[in-house]
C-alpha atoms as a PDB file:
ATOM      1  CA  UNK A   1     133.642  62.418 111.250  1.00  0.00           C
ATOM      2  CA  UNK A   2     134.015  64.962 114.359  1.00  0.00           C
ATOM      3  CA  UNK A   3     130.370  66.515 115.516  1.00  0.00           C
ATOM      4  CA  UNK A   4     130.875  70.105 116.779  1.00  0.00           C
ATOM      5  CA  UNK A   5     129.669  70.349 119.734  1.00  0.00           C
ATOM      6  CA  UNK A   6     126.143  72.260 119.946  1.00  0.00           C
ATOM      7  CA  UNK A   7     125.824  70.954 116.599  1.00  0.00           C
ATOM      8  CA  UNK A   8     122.271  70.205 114.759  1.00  0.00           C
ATOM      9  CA  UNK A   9     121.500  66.584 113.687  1.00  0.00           C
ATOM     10  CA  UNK A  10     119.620  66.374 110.661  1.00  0.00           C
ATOM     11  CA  UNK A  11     118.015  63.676 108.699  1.00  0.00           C
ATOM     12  CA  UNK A  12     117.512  64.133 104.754  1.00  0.00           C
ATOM     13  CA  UNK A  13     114.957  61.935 103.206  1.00  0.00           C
ATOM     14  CA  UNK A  14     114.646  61.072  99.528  1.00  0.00           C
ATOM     15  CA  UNK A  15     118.638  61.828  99.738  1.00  0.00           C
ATOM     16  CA  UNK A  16     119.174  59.853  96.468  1.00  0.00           C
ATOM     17  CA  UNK A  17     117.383  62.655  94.909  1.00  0.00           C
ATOM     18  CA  UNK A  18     118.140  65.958  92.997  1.00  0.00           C
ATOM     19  CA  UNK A  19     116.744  68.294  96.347  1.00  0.00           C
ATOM     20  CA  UNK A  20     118.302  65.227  98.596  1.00  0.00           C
ATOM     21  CA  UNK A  21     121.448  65.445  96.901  1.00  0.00           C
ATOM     22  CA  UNK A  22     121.293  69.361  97.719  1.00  0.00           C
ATOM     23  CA  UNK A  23     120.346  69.494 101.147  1.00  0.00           C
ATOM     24  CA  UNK A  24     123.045  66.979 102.017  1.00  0.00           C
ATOM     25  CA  UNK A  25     126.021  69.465 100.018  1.00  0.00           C
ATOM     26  CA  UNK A  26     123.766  72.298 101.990  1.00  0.00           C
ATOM     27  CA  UNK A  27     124.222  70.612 105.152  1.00  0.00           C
ATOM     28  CA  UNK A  28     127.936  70.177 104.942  1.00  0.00           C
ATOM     29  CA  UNK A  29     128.346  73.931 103.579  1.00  0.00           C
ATOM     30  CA  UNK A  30     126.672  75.409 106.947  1.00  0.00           C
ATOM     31  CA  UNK A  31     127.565  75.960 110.521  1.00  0.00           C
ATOM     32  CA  UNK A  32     125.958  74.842 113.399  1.00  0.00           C
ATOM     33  CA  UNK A  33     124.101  71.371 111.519  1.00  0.00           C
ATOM     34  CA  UNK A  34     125.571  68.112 110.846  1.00  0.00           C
ATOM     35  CA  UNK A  35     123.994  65.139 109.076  1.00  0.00           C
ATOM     36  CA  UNK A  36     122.941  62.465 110.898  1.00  0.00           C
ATOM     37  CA  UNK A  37     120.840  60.016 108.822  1.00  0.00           C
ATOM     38  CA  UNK A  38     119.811  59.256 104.972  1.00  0.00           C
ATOM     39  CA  UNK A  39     116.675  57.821 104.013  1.00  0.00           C
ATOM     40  CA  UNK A  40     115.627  56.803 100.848  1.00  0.00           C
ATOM     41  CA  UNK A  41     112.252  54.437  99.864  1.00  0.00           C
ATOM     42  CA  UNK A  42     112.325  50.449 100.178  1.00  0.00           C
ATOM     43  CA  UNK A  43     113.864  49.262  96.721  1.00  0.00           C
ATOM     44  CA  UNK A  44     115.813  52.407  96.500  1.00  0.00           C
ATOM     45  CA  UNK A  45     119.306  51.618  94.442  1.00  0.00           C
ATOM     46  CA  UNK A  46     120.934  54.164  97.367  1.00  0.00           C
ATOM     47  CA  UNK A  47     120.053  51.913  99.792  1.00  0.00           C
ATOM     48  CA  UNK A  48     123.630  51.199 101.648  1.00  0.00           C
ATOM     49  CA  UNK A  49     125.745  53.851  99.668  1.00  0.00           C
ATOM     50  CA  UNK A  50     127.512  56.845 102.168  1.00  0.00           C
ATOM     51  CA  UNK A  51     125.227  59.784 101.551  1.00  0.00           C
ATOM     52  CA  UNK A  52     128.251  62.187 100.993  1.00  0.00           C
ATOM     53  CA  UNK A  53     129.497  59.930  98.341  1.00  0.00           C
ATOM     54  CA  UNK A  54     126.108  60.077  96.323  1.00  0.00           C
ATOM     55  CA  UNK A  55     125.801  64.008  96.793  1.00  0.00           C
ATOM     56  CA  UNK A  56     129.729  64.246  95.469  1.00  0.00           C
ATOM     57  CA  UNK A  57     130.868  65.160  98.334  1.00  0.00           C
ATOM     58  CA  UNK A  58     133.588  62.085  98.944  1.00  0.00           C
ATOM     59  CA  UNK A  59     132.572  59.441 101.795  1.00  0.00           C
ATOM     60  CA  UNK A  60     130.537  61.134 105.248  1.00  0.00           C
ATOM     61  CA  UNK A  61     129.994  57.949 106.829  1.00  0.00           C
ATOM     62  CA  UNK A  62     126.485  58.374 106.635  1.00  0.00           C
ATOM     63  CA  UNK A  63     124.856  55.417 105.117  1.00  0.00           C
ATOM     64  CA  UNK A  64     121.172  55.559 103.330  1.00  0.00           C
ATOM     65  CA  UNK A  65     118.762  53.302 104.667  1.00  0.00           C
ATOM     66  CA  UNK A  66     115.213  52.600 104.470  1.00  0.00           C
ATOM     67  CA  UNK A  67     114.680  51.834 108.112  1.00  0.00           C
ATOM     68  CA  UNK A  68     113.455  55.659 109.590  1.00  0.00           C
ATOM     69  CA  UNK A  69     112.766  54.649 112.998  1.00  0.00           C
ATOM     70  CA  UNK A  70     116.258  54.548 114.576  1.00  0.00           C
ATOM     71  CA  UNK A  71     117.655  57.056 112.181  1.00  0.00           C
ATOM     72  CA  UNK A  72     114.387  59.933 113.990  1.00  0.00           C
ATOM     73  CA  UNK A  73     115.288  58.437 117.310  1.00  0.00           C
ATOM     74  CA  UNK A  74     119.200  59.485 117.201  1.00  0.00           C
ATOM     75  CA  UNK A  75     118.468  63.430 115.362  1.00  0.00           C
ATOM     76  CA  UNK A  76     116.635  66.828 115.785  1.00  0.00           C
ATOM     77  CA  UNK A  77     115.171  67.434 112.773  1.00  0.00           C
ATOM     78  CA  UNK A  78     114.158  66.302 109.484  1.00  0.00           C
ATOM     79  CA  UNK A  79     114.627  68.155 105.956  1.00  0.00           C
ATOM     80  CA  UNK A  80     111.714  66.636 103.900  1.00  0.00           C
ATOM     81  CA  UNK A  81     110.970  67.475 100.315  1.00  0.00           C
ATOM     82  CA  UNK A  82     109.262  63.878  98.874  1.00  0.00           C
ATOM     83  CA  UNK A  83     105.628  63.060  98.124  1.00  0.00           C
ATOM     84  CA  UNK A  84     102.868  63.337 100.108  1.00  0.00           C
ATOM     85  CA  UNK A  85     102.094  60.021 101.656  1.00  0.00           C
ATOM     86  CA  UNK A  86     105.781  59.979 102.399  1.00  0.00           C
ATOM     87  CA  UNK A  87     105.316  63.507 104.090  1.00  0.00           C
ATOM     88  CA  UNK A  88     102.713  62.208 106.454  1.00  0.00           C
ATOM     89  CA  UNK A  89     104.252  58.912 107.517  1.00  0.00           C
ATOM     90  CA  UNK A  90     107.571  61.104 108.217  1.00  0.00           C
ATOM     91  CA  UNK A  91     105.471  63.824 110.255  1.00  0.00           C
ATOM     92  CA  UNK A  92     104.154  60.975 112.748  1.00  0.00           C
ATOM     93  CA  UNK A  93     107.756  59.799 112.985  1.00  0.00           C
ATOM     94  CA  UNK A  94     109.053  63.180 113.530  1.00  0.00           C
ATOM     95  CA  UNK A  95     106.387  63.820 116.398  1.00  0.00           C
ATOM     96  CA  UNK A  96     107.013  60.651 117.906  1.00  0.00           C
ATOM     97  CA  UNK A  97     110.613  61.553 118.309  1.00  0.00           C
ATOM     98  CA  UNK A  98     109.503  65.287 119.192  1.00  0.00           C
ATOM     99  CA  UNK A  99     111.826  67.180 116.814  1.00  0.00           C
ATOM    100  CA  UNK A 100     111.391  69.385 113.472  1.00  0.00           C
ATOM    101  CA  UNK A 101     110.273  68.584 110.863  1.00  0.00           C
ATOM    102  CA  UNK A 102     111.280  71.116 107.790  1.00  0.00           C
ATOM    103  CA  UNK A 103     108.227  70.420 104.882  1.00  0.00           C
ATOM    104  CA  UNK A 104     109.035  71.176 101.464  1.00  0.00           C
ATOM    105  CA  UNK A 105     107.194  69.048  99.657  1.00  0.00           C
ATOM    106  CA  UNK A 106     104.422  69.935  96.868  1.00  0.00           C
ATOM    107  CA  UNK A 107     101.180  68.686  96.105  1.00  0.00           C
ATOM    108  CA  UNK A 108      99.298  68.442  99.845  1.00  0.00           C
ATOM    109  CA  UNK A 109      95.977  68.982  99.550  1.00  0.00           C
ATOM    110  CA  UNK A 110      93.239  69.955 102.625  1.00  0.00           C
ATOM    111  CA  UNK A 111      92.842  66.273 103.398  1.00  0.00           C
ATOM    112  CA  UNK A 112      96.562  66.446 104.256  1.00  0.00           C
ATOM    113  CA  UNK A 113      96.641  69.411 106.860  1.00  0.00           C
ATOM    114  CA  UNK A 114      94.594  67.908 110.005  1.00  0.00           C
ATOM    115  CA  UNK A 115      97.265  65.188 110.189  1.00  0.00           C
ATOM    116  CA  UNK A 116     100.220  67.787 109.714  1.00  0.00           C
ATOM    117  CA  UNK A 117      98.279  69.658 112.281  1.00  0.00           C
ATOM    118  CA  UNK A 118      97.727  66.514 114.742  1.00  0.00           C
ATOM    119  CA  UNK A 119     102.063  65.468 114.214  1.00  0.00           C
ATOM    120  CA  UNK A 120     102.334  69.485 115.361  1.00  0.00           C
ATOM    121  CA  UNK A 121     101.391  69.109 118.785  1.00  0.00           C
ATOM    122  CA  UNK A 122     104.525  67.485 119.418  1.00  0.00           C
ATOM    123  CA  UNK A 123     106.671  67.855 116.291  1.00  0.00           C
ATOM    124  CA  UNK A 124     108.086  71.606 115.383  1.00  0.00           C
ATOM    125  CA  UNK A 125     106.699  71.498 111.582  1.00  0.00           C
ATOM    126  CA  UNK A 126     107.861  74.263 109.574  1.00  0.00           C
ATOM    127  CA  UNK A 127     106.153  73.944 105.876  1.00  0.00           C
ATOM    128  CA  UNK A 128     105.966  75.886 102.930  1.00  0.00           C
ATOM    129  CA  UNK A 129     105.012  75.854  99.064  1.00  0.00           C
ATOM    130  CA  UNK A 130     108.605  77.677  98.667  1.00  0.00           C
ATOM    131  CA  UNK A 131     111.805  77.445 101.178  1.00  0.00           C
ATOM    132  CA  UNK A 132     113.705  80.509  99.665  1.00  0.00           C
ATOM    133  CA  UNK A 133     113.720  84.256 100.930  1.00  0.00           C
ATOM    134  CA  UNK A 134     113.332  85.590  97.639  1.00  0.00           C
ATOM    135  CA  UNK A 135     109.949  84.007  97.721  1.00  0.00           C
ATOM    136  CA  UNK A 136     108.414  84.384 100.767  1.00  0.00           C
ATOM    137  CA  UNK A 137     108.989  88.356 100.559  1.00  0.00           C
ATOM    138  CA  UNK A 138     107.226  87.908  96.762  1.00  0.00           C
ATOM    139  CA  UNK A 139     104.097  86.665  98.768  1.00  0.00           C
ATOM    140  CA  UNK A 140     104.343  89.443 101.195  1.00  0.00           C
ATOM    141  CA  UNK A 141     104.358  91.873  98.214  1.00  0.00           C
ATOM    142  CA  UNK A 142     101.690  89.731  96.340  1.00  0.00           C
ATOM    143  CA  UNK A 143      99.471  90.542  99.364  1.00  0.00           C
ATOM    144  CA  UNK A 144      99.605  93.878  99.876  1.00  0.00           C
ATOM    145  CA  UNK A 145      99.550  94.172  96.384  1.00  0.00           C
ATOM    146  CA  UNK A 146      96.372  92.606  96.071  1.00  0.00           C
ATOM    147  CA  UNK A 147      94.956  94.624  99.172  1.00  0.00           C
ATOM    148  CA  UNK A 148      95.941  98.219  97.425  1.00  0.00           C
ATOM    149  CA  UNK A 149      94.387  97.260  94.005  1.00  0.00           C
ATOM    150  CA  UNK A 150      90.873  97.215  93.867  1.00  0.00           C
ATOM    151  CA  UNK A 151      89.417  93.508  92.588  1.00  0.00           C
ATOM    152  CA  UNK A 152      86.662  95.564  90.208  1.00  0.00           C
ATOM    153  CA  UNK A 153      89.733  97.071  88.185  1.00  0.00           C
ATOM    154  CA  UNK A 154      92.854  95.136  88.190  1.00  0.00           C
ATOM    155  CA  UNK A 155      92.588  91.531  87.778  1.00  0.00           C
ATOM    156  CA  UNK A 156      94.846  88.746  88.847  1.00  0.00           C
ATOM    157  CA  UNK A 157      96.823  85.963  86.990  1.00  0.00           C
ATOM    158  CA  UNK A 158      99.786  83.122  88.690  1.00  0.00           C
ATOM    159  CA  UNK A 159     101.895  82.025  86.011  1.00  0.00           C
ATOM    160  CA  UNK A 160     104.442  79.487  86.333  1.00  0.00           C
ATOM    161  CA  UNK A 161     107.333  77.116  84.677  1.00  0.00           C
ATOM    162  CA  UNK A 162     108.985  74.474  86.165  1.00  0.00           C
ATOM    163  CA  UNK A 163     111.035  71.289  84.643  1.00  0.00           C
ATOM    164  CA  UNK A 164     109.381  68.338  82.637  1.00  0.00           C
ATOM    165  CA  UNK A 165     109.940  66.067  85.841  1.00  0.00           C
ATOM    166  CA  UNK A 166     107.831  68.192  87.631  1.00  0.00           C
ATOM    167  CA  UNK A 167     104.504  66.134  88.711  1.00  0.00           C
ATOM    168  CA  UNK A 168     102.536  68.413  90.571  1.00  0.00           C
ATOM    169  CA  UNK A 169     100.713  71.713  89.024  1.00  0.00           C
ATOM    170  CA  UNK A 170      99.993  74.648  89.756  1.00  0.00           C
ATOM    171  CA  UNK A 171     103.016  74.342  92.019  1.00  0.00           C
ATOM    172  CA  UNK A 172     103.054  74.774  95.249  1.00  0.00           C
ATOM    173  CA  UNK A 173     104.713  78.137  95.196  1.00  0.00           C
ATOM    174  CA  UNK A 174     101.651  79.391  92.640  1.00  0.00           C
ATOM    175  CA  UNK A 175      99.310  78.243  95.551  1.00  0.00           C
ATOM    176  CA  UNK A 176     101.753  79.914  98.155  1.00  0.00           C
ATOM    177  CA  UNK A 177     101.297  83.456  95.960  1.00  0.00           C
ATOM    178  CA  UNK A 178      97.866  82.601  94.847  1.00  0.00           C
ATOM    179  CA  UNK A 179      96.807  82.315  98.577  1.00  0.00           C
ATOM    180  CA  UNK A 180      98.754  85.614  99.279  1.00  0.00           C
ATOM    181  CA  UNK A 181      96.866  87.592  96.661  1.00  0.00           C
ATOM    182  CA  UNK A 182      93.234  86.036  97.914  1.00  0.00           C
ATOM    183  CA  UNK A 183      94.511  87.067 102.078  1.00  0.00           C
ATOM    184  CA  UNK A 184      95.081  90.170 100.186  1.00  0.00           C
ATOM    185  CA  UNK A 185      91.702  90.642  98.891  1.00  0.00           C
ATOM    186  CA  UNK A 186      90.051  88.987 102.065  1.00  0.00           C
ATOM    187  CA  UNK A 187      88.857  85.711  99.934  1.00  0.00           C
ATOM    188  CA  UNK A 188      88.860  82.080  99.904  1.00  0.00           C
ATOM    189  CA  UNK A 189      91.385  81.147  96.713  1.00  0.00           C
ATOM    190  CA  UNK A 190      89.418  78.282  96.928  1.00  0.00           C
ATOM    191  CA  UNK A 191      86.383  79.771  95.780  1.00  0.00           C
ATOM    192  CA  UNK A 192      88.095  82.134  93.271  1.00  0.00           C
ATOM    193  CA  UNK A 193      90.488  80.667  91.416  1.00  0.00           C
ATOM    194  CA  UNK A 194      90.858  79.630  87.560  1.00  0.00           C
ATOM    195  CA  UNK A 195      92.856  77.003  86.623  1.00  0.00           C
ATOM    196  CA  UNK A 196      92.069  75.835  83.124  1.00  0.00           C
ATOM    197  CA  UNK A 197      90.912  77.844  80.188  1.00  0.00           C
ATOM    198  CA  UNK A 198      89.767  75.948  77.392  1.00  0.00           C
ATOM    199  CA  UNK A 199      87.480  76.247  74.840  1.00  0.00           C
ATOM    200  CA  UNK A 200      84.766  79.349  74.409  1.00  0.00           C
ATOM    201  CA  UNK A 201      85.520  80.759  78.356  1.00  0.00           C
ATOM    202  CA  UNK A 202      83.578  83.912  78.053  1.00  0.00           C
ATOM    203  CA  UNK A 203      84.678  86.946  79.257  1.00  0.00           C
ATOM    204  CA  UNK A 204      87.288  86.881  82.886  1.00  0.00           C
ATOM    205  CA  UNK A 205      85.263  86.899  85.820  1.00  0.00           C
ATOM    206  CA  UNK A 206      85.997  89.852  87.857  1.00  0.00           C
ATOM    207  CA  UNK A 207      87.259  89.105  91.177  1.00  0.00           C
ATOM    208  CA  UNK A 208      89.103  85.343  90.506  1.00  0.00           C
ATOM    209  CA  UNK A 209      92.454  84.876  90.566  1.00  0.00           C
ATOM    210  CA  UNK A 210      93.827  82.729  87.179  1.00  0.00           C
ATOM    211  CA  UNK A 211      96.584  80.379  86.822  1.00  0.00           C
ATOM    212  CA  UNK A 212      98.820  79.065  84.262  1.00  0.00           C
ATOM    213  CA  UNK A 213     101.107  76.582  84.176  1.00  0.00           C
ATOM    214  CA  UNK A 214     104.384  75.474  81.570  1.00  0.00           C
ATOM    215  CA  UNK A 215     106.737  72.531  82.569  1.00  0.00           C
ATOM    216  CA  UNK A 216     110.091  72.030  79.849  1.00  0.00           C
ATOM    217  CA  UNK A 217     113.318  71.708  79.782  1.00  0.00           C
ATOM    218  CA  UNK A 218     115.800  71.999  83.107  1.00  0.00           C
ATOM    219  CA  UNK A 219     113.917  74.834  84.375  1.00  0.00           C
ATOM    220  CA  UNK A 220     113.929  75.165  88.255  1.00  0.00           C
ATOM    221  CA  UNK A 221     111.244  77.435  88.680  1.00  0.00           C
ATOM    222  CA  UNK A 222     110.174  80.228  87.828  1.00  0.00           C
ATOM    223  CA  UNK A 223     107.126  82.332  88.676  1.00  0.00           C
ATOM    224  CA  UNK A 224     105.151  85.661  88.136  1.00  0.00           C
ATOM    225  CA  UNK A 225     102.628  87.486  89.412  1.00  0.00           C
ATOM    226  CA  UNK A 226     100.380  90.015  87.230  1.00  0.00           C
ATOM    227  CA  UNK A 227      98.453  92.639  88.181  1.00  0.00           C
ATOM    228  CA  UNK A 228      96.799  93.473  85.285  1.00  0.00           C
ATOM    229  CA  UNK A 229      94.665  97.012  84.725  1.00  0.00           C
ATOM    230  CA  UNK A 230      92.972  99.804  82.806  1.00  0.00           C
ATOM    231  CA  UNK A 231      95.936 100.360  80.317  1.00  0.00           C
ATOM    232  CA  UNK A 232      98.983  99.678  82.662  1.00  0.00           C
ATOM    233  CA  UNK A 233      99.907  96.120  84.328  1.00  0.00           C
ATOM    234  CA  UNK A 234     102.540  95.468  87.155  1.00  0.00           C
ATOM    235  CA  UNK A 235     104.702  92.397  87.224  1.00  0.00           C
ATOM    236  CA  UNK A 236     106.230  90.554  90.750  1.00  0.00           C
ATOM    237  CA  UNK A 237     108.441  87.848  89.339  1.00  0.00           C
ATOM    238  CA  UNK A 238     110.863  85.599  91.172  1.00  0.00           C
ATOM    239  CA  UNK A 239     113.297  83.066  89.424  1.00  0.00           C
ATOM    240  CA  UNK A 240     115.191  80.353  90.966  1.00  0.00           C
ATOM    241  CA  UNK A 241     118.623  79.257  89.437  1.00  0.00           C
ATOM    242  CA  UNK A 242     120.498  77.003  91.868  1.00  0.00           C
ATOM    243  CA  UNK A 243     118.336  74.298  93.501  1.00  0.00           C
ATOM    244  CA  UNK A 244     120.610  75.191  96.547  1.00  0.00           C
ATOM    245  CA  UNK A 245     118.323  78.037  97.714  1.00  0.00           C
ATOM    246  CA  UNK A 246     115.172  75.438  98.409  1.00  0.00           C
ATOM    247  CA  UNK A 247     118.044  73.757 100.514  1.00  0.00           C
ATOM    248  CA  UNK A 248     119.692  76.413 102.317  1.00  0.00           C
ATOM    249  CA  UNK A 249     116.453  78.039 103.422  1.00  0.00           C
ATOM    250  CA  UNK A 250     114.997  74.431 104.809  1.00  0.00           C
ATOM    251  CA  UNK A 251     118.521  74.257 107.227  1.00  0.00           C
ATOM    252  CA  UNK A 252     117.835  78.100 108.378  1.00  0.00           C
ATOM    253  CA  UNK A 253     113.639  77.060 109.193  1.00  0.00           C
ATOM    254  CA  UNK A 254     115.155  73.864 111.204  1.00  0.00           C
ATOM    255  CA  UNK A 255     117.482  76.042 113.230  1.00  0.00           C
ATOM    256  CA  UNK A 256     115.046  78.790 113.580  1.00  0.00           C
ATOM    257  CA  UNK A 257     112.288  75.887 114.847  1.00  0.00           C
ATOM    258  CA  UNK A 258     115.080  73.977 117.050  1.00  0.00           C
ATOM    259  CA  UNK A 259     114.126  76.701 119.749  1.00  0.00           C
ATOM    260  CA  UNK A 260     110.499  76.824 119.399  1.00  0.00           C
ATOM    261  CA  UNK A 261     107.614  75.217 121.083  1.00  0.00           C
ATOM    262  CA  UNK A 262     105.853  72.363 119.182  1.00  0.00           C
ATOM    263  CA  UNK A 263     103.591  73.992 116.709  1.00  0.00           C
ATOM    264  CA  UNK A 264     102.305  74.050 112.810  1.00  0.00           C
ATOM    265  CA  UNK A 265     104.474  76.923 111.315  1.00  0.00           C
ATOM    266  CA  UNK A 266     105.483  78.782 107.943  1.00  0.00           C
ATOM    267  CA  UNK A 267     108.731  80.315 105.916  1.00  0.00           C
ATOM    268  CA  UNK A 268     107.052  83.973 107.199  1.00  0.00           C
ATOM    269  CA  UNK A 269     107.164  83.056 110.932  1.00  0.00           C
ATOM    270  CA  UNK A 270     111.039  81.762 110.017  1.00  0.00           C
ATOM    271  CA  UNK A 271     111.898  85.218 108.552  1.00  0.00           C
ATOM    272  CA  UNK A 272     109.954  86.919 110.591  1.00  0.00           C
ATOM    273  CA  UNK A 273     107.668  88.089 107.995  1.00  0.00           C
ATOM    274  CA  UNK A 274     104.128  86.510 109.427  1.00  0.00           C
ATOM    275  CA  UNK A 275     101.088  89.026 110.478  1.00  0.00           C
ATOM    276  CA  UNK A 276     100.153  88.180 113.775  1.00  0.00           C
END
């Protein structure tokens, strides 16, 4: 396989996967990136197959492996949507070798972020609860939707549906929207969110910001946000139907980041979307 030249080496890891298989189709669709290495865990039943071959692409002669090291020395960036631990052992790799590293994944907590932060003086990290456009624009609309509306007299709900596989809730895109609404309001979502109702609740407290959460079926995601008032309620909703959109918006934040100075960024500094 030729390499343009000028061409961006990237690494998917967790390849064998549904969002592996799709960054590595998303990969070959787009100019200006090339794959360069396929990783997939110790065990893995990928472990030696060509990458193209397992995303149905016919052979790339790209072959998964389970040793990262040499694979991070040899590429600039790194397409990550996997668990958490796996996150944070790829973020060290990725500032080691001093190139991007593209964060999808779901289900980082606080504990998480000083590491991400520490990998980020060397490694360009680019992370975010949601990789699309469609998205990212929601939570800019989400926030200045919750700035407008006053907190006494419209309240605030996150609701969300995702596939059965799905292991994480709320998902990280209801935290993504959820912390837009609370920037919005100037709080800490932390401090004012709901996320279980069960029971005799008592009346909503004014001011919090609820979430609910559905998993069935083959769903992608999908996700709302409601502003709910006095006799009238508006509705920001955002549905994903081809996985392919997660995908192509991680290649456009690793070529976006290729030119930037290490640093801990977002999907709004990528579309130019961040208040600064």
């Amino acid at each position: 396989m030729t390499t343009p030249t000028g061409s961006m080496g990237l690494i998917v890891v967790g390849a064998a996967g549904r969002m592996g298989q799709a960054l590595i189709r998303t990969i070959a669709d787009i100019e200006g990136v090339h794959l360069t290495g396929a990783i997939e865990r110790p065990g893995s039943d990928a472990l030696g197959k060509d990458a193209g071959e397992l995303a149905g692409l016919g052979s790339n002669g790209v072959i998964v492996t389970d040793d990262a090291l040499p694979v991070f020395a040899q590429a600039e960036g790194v397409l990550d949507f996997t668990a958490p631990a796996a996150t944070l052992g790829f973020a060290e790799l990725a500032a080691q070798a001093r190139i991007v590293h593209v964060i999808g994944t779901t289900g980082m907590d606080e504990s998480h972020e000083a590491r991400l932060h520490a990998a980020s003086r060397h490694a360009r990290i680019v992370k975010s609860g949601n990789m699309s456009l469609g998205v990212n624009l929601l939570s800019v609309l989400v926030r200045q939707a919750a700035k407008a509306l006053e907190a006494s007299d419209w309240d605030i709900e996150v609701l969300e549906m995702h596939h059965r596989h799905k292991v994480d809730a709320p998902s990280g895109t209801a935290l993504l929207l959820g912390e837009a609404a609370a920037e919005g309001r100037e709080i800490g979502l932390g401090q004012h969110s709901v996320r279980i109702r069960d029971g005799h609740t008592g009346p909503r407290e004014p001011g919090t910001i609820g979430f609910a959460t559905l998993r069935g079926g083959s769903v992608i995601g999908e996700h709302s946000v409601l502003l709910a008032g006095e006799g009238e309620t508006v509705e920001l909703t955002h549905r994903a139907i081809d996985r392919s959109i997660f995908a192509r918006g991680a290649v456009r934040a690793a070529l976006w980041a290729r030119a930037q100075k290490p640093g801990y960024y977002s999907m709004l500094d990528v579309l130019g979307l961040a208040d600064h």
